[in-house]
C-alpha atoms as a PDB file:
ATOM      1  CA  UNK A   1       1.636  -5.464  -1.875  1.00  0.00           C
ATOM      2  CA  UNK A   2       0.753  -7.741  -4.887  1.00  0.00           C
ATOM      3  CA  UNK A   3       2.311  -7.813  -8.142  1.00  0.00           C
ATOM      4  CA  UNK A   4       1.021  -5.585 -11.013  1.00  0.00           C
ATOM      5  CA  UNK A   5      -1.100  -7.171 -13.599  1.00  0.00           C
ATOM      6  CA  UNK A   6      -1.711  -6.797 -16.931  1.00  0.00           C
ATOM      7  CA  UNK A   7      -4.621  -6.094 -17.791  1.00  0.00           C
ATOM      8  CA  UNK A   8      -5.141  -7.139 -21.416  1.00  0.00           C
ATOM      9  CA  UNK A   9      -4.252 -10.503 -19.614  1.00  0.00           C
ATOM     10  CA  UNK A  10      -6.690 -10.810 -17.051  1.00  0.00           C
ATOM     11  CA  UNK A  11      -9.292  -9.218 -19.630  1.00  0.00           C
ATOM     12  CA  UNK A  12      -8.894 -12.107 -22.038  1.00  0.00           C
ATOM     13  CA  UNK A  13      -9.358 -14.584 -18.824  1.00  0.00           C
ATOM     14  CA  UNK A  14     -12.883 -12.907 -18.217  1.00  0.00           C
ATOM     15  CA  UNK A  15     -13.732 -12.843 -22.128  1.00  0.00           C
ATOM     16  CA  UNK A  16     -13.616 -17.046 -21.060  1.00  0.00           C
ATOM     17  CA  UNK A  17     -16.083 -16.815 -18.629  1.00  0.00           C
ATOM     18  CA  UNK A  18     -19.000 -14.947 -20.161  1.00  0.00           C
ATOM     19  CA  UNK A  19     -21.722 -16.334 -22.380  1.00  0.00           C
ATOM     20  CA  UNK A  20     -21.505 -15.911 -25.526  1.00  0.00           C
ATOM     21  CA  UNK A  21     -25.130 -14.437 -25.588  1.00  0.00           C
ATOM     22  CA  UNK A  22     -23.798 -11.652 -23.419  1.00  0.00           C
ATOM     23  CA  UNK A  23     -23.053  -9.916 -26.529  1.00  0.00           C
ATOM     24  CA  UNK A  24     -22.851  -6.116 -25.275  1.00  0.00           C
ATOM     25  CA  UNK A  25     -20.839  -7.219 -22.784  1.00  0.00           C
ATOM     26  CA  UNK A  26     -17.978  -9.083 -24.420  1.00  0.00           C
ATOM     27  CA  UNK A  27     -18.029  -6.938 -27.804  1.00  0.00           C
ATOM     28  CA  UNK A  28     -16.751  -3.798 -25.021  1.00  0.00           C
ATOM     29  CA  UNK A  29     -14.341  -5.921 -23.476  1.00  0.00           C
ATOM     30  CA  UNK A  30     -13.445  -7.243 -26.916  1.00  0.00           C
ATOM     31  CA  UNK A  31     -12.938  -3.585 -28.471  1.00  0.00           C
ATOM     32  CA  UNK A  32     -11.381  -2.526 -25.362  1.00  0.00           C
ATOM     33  CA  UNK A  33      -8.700  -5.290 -26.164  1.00  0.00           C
ATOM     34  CA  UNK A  34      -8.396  -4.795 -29.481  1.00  0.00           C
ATOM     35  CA  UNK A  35      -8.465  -1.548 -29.876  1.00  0.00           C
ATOM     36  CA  UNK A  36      -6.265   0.042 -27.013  1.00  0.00           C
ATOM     37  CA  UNK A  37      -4.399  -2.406 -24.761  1.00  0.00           C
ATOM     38  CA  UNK A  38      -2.947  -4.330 -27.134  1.00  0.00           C
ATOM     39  CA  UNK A  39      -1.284  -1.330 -28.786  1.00  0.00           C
ATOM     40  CA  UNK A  40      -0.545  -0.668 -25.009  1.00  0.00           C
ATOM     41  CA  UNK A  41       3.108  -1.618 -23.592  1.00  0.00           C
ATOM     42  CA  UNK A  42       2.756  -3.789 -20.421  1.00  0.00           C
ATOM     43  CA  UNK A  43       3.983  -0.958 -18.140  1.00  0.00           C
ATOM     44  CA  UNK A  44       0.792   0.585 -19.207  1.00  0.00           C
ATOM     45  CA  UNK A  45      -2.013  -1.527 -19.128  1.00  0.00           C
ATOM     46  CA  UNK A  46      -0.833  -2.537 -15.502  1.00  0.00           C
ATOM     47  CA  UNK A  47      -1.122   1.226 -14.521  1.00  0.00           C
ATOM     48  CA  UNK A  48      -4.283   2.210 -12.526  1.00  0.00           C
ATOM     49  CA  UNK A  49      -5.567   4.311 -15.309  1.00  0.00           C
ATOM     50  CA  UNK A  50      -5.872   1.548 -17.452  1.00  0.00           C
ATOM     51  CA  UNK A  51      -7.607  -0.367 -14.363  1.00  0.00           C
ATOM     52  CA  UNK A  52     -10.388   2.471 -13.962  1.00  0.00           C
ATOM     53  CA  UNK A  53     -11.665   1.756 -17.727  1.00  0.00           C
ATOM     54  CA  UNK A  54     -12.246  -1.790 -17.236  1.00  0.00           C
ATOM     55  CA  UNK A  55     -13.076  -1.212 -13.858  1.00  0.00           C
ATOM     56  CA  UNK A  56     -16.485   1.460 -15.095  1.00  0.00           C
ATOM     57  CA  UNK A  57     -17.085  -1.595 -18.185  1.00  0.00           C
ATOM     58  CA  UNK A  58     -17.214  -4.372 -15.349  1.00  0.00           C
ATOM     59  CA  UNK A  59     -19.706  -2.618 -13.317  1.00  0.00           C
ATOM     60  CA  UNK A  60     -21.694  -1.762 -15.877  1.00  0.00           C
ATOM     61  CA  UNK A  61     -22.350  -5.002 -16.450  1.00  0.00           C
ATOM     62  CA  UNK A  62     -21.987  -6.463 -12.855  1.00  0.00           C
ATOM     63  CA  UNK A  63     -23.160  -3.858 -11.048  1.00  0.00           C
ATOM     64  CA  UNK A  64     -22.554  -5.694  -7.649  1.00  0.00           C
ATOM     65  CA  UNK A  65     -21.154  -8.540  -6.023  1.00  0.00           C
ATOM     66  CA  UNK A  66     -24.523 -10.282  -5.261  1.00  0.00           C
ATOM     67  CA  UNK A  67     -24.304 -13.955  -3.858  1.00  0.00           C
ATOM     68  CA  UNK A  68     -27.086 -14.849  -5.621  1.00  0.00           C
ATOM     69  CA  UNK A  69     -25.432 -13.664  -9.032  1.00  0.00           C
ATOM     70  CA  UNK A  70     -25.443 -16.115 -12.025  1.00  0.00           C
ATOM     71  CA  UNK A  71     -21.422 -18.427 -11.875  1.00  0.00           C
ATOM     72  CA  UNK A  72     -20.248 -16.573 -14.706  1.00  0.00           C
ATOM     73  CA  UNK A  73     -20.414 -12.951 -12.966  1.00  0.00           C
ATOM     74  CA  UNK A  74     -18.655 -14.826  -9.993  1.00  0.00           C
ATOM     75  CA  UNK A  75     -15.962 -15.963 -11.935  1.00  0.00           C
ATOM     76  CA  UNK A  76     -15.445 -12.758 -13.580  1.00  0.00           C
ATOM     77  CA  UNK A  77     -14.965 -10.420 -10.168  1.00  0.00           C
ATOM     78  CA  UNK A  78     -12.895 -13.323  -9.211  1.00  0.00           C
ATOM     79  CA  UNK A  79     -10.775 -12.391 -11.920  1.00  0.00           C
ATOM     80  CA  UNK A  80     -11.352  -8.750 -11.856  1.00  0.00           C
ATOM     81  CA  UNK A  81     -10.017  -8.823  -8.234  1.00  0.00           C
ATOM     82  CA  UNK A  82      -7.171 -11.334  -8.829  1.00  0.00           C
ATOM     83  CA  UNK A  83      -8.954 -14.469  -6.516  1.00  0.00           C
ATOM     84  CA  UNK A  84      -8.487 -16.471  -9.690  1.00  0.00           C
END
């Protein structure tokens, strides 16, 4: 089994990789880091609970894993699922 990750950790790595004219997009992440997780002590935001929320924010704006998807939305399931 892999080591737990944090997520206000791996979200910052995918704030990196998106445009910055994905605005929607990053202000969520953004507010989710902000405004929760980093209040958050690390045994929490590496518990699946904390996973499902930016799990539902990911796929709302990467709905799938399509090949053809842009490198950015590559980069950022890479991170999502811990490739990168």
């Amino acid at each position: 089994m892999s080591e737990p990750r944090d997520a206000l950790i791996v979200l910052m790595r995918i704030l990196q990789e998106i445009p910055e004219d994905q605005t929607e997009f990053r202000e969520e992440l953004e507010n989710l880091g902000k405004n929760s997780l980093a209040y958050r002590s690390p045994e929490i935001r590496m518990q699946p609970s904390t996973w499902v929320v930016v799990d539902v924010i990911m796929k709302k704006y990467i709905p799938d894993a399509d090949p053809n998807n842009e490198q950015w939305k590559k980069n950022c399931i890479d991170i999502f699922v811990g490739n990168k």
